[in-house]
Protein backbone atom coordinates (compact mmCIF):
# COMPACT_ATOMS: atom_id res chain seq x y z
CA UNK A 1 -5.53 4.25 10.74
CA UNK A 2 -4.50 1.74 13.21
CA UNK A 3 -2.69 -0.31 10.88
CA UNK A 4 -0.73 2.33 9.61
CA UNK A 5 0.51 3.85 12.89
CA UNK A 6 1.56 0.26 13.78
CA UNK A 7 3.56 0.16 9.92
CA UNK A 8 5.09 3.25 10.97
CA UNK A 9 6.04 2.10 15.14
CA UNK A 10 7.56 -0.87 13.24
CA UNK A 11 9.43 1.02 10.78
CA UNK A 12 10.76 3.21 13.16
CA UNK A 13 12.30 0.45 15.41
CA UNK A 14 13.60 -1.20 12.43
CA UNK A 15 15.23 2.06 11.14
CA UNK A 16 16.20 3.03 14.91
CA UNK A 17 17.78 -0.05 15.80
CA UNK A 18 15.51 0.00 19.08
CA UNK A 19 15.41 -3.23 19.68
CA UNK A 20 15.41 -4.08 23.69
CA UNK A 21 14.73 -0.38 24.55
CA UNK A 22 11.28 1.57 25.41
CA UNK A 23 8.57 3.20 22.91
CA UNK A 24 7.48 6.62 23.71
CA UNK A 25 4.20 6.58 26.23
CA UNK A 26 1.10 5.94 24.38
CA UNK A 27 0.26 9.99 25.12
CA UNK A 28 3.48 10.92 23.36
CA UNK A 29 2.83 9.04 20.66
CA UNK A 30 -0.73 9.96 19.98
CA UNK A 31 1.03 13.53 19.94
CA UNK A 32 3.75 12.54 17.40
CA UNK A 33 1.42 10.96 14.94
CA UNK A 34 -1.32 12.91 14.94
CA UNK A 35 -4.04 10.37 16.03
CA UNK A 36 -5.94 9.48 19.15
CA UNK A 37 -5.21 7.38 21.97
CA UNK A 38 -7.17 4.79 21.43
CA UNK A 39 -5.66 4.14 17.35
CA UNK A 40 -2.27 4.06 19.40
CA UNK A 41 -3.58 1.48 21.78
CA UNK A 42 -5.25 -0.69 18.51
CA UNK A 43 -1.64 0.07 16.91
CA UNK A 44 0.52 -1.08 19.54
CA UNK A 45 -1.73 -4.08 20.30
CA UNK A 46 -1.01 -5.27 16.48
CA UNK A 47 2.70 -5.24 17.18
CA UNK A 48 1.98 -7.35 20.85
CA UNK A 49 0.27 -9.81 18.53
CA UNK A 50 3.66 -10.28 16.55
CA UNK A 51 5.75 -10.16 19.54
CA UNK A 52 7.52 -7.46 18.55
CA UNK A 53 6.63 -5.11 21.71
CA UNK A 54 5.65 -6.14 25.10
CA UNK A 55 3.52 -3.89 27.60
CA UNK A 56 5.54 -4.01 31.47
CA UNK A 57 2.84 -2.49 33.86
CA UNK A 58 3.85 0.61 35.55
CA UNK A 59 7.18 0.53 33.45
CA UNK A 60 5.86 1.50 29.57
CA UNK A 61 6.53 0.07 26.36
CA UNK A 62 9.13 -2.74 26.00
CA UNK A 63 10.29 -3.25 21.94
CA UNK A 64 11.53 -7.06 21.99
CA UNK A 65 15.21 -8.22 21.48
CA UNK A 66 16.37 -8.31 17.99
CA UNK A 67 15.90 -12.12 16.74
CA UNK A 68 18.88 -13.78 16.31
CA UNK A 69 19.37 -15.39 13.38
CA UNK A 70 19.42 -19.23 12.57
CA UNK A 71 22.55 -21.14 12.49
CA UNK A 72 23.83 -21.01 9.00
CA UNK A 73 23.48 -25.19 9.28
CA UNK A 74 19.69 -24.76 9.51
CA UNK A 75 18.80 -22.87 6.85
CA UNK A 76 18.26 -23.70 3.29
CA UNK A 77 19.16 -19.87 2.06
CA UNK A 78 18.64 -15.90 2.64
CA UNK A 79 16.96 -13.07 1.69
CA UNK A 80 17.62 -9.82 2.95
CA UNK A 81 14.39 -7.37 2.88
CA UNK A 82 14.73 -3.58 2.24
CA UNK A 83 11.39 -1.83 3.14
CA UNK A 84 9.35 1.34 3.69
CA UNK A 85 6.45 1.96 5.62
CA UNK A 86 3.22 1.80 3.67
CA UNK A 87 -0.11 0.61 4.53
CA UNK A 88 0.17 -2.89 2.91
CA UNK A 89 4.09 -2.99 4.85
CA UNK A 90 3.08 -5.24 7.85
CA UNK A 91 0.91 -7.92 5.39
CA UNK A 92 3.48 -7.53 2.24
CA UNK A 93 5.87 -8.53 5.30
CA UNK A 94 3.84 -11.38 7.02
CA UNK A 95 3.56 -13.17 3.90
CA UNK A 96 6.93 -13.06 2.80
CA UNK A 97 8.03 -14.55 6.55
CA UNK A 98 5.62 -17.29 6.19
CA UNK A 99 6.92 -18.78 3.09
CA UNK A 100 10.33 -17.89 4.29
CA UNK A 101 9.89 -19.92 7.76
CA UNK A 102 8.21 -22.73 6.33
CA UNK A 103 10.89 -23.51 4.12
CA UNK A 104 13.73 -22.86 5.88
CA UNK A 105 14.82 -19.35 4.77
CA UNK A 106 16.64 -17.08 7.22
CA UNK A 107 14.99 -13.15 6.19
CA UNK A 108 16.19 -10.69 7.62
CA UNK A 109 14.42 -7.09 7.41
CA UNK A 110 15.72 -3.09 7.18
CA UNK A 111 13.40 -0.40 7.40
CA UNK A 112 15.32 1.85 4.52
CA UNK A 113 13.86 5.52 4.52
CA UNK A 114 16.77 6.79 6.85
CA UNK A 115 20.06 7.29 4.44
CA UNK A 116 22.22 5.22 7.46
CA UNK A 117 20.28 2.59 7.72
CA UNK A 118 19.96 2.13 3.88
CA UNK A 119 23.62 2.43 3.35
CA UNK A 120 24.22 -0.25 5.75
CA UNK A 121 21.83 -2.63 4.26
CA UNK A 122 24.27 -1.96 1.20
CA UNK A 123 27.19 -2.49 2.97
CA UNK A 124 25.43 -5.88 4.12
CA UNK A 125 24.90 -7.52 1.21
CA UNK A 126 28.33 -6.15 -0.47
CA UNK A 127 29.31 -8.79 2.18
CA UNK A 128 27.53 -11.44 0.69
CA UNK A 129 24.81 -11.51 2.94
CA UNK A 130 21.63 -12.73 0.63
CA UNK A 131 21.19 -15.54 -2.23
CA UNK A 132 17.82 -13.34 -2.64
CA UNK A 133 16.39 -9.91 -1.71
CA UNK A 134 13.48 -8.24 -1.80
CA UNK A 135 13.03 -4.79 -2.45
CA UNK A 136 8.89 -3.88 -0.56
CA UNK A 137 7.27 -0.90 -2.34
CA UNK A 138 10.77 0.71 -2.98
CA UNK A 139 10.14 3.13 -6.00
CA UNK A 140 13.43 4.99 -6.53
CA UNK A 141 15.36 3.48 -9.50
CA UNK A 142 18.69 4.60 -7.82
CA UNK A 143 18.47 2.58 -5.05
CA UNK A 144 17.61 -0.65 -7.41
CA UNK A 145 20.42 0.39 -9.48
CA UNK A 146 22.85 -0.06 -6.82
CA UNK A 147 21.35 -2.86 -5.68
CA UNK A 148 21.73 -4.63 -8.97
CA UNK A 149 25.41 -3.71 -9.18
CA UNK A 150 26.09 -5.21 -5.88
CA UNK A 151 23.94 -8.42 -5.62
CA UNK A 152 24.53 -10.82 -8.59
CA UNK A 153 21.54 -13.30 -7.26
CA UNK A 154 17.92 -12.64 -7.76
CA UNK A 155 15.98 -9.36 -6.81
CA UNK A 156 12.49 -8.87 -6.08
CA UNK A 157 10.34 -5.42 -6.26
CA UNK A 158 7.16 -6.15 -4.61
CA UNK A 159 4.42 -3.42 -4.99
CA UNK A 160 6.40 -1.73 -7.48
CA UNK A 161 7.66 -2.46 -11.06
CA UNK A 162 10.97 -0.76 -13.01
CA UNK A 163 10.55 -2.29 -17.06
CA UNK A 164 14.22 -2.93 -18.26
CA UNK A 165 15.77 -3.93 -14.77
CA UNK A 166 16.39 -7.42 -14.33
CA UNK A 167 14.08 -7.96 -12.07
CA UNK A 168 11.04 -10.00 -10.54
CA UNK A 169 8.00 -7.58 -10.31
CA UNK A 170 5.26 -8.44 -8.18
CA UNK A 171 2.79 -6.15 -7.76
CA UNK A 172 -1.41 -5.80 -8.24
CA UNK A 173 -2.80 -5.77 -11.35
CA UNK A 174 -4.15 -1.82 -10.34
CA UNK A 175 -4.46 -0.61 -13.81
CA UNK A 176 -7.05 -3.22 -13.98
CA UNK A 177 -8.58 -2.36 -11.03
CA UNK A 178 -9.61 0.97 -11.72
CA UNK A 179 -10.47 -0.12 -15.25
CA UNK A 180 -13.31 -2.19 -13.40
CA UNK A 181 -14.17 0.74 -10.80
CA UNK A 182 -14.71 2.74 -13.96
CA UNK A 183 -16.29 0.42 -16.27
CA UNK A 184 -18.52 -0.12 -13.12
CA UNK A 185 -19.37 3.59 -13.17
CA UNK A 186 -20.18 3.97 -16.58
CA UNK A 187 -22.39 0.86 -16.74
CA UNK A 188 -24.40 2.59 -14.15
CA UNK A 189 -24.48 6.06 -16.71
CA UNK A 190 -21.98 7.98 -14.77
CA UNK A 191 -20.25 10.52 -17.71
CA UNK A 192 -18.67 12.69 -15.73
CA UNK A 193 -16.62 10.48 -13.42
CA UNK A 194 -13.77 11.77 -11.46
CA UNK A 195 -10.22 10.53 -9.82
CA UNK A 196 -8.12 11.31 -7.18
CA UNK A 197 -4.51 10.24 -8.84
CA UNK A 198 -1.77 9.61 -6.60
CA UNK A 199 0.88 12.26 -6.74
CA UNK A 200 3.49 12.38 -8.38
CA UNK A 201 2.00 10.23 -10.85
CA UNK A 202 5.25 8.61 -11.68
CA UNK A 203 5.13 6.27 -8.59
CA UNK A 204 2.16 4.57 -10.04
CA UNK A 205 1.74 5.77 -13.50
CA UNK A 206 -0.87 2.36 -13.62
CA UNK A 207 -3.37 3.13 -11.97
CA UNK A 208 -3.80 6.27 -14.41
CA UNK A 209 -3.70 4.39 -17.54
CA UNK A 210 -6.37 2.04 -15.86
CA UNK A 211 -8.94 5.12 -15.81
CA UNK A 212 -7.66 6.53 -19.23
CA UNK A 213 -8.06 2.87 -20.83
CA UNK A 214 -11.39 2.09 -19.18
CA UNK A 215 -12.65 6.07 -20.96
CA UNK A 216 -10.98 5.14 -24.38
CA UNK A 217 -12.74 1.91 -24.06
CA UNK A 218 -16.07 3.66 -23.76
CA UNK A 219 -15.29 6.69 -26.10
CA UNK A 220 -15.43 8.85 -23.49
CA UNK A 221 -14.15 11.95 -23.85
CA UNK A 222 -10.66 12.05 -21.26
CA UNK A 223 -11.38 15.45 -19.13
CA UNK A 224 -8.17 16.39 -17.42
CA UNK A 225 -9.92 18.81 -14.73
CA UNK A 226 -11.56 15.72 -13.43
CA UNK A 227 -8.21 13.89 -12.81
CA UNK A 228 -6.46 15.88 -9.29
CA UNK A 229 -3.35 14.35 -8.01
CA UNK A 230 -3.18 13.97 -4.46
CA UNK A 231 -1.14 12.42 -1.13
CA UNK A 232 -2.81 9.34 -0.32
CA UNK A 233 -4.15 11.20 2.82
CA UNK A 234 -7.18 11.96 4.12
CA UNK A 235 -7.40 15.44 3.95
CA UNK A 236 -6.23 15.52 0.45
CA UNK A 237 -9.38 13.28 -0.29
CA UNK A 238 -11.49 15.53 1.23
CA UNK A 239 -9.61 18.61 -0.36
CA UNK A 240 -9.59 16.82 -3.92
CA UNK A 241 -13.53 16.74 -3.74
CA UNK A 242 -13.85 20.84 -3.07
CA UNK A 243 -11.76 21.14 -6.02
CA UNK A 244 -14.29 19.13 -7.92
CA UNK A 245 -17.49 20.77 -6.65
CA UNK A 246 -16.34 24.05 -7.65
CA UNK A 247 -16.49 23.14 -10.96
CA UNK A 248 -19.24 24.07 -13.14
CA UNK A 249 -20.64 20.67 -13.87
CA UNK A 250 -19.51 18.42 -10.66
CA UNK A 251 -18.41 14.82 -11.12
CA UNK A 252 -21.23 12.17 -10.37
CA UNK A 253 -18.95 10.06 -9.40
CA UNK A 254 -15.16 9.59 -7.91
CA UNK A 255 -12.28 6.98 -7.87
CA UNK A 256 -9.75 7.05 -5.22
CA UNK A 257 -6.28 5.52 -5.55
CA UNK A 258 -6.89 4.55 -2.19
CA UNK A 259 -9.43 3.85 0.68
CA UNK A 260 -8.12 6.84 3.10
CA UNK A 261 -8.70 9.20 -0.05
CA UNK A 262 -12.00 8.05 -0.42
CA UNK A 263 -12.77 8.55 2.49
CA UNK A 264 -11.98 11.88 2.57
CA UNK A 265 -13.80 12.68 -0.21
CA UNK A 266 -17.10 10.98 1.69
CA UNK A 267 -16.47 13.94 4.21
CA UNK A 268 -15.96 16.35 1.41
CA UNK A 269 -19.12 14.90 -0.53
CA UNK A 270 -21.04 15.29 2.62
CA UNK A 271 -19.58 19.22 3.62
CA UNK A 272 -21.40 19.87 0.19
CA UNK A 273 -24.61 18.78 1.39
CA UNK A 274 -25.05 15.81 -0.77
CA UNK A 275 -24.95 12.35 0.37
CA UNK A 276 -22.90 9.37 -0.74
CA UNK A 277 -24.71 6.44 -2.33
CA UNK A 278 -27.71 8.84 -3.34
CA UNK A 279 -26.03 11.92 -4.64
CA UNK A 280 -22.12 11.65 -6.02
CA UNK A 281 -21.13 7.46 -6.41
CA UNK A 282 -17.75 6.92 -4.66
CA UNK A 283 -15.05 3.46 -5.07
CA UNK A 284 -11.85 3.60 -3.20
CA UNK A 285 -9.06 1.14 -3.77
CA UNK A 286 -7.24 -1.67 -1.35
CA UNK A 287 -10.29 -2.35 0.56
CA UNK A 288 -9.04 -1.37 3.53
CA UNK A 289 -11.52 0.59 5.07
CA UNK A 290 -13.79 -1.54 5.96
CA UNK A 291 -11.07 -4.18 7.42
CA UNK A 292 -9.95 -0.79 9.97
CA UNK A 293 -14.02 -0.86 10.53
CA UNK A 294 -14.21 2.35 8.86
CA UNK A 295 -17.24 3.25 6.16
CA UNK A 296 -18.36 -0.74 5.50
CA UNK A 297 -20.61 0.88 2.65
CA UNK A 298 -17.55 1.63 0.68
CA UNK A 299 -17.46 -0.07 -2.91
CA UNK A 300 -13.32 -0.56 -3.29
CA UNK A 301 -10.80 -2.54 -5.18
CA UNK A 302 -9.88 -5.51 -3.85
CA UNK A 303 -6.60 -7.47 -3.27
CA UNK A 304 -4.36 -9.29 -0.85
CA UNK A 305 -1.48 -8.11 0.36
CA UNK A 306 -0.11 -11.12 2.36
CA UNK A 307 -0.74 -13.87 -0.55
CA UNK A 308 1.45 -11.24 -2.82
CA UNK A 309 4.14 -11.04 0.13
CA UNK A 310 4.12 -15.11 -0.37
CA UNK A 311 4.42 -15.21 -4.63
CA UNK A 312 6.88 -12.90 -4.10
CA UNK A 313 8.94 -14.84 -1.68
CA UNK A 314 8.27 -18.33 -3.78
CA UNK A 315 9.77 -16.00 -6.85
CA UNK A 316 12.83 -15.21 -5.28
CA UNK A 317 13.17 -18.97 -3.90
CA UNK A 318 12.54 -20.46 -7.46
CA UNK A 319 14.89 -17.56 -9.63
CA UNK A 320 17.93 -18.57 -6.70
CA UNK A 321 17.05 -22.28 -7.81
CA UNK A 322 17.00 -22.07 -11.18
CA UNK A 323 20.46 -19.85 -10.94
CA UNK A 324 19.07 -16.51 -13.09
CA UNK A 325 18.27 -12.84 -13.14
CA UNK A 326 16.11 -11.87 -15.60
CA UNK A 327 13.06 -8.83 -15.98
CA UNK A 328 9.68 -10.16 -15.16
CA UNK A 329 6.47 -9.09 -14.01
CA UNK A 330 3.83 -11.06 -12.01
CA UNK A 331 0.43 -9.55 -11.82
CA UNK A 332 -1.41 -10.25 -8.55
CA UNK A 333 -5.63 -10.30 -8.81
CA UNK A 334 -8.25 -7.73 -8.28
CA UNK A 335 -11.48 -7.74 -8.04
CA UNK A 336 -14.00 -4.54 -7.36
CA UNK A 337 -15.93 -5.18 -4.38
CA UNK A 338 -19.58 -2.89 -5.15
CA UNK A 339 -21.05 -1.83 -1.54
CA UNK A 340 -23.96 0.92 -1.18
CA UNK A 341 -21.42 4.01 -2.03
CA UNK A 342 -21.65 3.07 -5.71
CA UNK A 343 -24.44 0.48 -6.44
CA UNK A 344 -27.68 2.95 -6.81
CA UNK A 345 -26.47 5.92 -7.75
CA UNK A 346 -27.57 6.66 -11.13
CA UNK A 347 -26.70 10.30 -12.58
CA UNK A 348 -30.59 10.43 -14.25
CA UNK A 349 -31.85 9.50 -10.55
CA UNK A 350 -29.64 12.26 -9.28
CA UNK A 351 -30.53 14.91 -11.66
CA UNK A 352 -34.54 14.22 -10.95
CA UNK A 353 -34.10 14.38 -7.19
CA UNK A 354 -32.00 17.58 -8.05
């Protein structure tokens, strides 16, 4: 949760231009967001840690002054970064500034969900601004579009992919991960297994063919009630998992497309009166929980952010090298991680206890 209000404080004073100005009092913002004091405090200590804020005593909440940017004589090219705010945003971004600094890149970043700020990105790089740029877990194929027909160079879609766009996708190989949460679940005898999908299903349409695959795979039948699409949210986790126990037969076990919606459906498994790891098998995906020190006993699909934030930046260094633009897709690894929330929970255990 932490990690995410800081991805959102740092989207906002990219977005807001608020560089050299003060943040909102740690009260206020706990207000605005929805979360307690003390996740603002973790929050706003990630962004001290990158320099990007600076706490004055008795005076608040000091946001840094905007970097100025290398003289042109110093760097070996440039890649201008649109973004969003997602969970992954502040690793996706680390990585890419690594590779960037080490070799001599000047990156420059734009948080792009406000219309302004996203037209003036455009308006940017109509100026020739970039040899490269990088488009972080952008999912509308408008904005690419106009992208494309602006910048003749290289562009990179990290977390996302668009087949026939000329293009470099990077993103995680997720249709395989939740082909091994799955496969993981059946080996154990789980029949009935259900997922929370994210919604609409068109911004990952992967992650879905993962779970119907891994079924096909097994000849199991494909149930659709077991398949709810959701808001990677909390509450929608936990809401998902009332929708399944009112069914007649239950799911025995549940995959999240992500570690905040499993763990709302560990609340909702427990408001039932059944108990995770024993009763109803769970696997989230990211394996982020248990980085945030949240539920360390969740099983969850595993894969690194900041090393795919580096291949995509060596992508978009190599394509400006070699002088093309073509469609490609570069799958990051996964791997399930298996903690106590799915190892032991066999459905003919469950039924006998039942």
């Amino acid at each position: 949760m932490y990690r995410d209000l800081s991805d959102r404080i740092r989207s906002l004073i990219l977005e807001k231009n608020l560089w050299g100005q003060f943040l909102a009092p740690e009260r206020e913002l706990a207000t605005t967001y929805g979360v307690s004091r003390e996740t603002v405090r973790k929050g706003l200590d990630e962004l001290v840690r990158e320099g990007l804020i600076t706490r004055l005593q008795g005076k608040g909440i000091l946001v840094s002054e905007k970097p100025a940017p290398q003289p042109s004589g110093q760097t070996v090219g440039r890649v201008m970064v649109a973004t969003i705010g997602t969970t992954n945003s502040s690793s996706f971004l680390s990585g890419i500034a690594e590779v960037a600094g080490d070799s001599r890149w000047l990156a420059t970043f734009s948080g792009v969900v406000i219309p302004s700020v996203r037209a003036e990105f455009l308006s940017g790089l109509s100026k020739g601004g970039a040899d490269a740029v990088m488009l972080v877990s952008i999912t509308d194929p408008r904005f690419v579009a106009e992208v494309l027909a602006i910048h003749r160079g290289p562009v990179v879609v990290l977390d996302h992919q668009f087949p026939g766009m000329p293009v470099i996708n990077v993103m995680e190989d997720c249709a395989g991960g939740i082909g091994q949460a799955v496969q993981h679940l059946i080996a154990l005898g789980h029949r009935r297994i259900g997922m929370i999908e994210h919604s609409p299903r068109e911004a990952n349409p992967w992650k879905y063919q993962g779970y119907v695959d891994a079924h096909r795979a097994a000849r199991l039948p494909l149930d659709e009630r077991l398949i709810i699409p959701s808001i990677p949210y909390f509450e929608a986790g936990h809401r998902a998992t009332e929708q399944f126990q009112a069914l007649a037969e239950p799911p025995t076990a549940i995959v999240a497309c992500s570690d905040t919606q499993a763990l709302g459906a560990w609340r909702g498994v427990e408001a039932a009166g059944l108990r995770v790891g024993r009763d109803v098998a769970i696997v989230g995906y990211g394996d982020t929980a248990i980085q945030n020190g949240m539920a360390q006993d969740l099983s969850s699909v595993h894969f690194d952010p900041v090393e795919m934030g580096r291949t995509a930046m060596r992508q978009a260094m190599a394509a400006v090298a070699a002088g093309t633009r073509a469609e490609s897709l570069v799958l990051a690894p996964v791997e399930l991680v298996i903690r106590a929330s799915s190892r032991d929970v066999h459905p003919a255990a469950v039924k006998t206890q039942n």
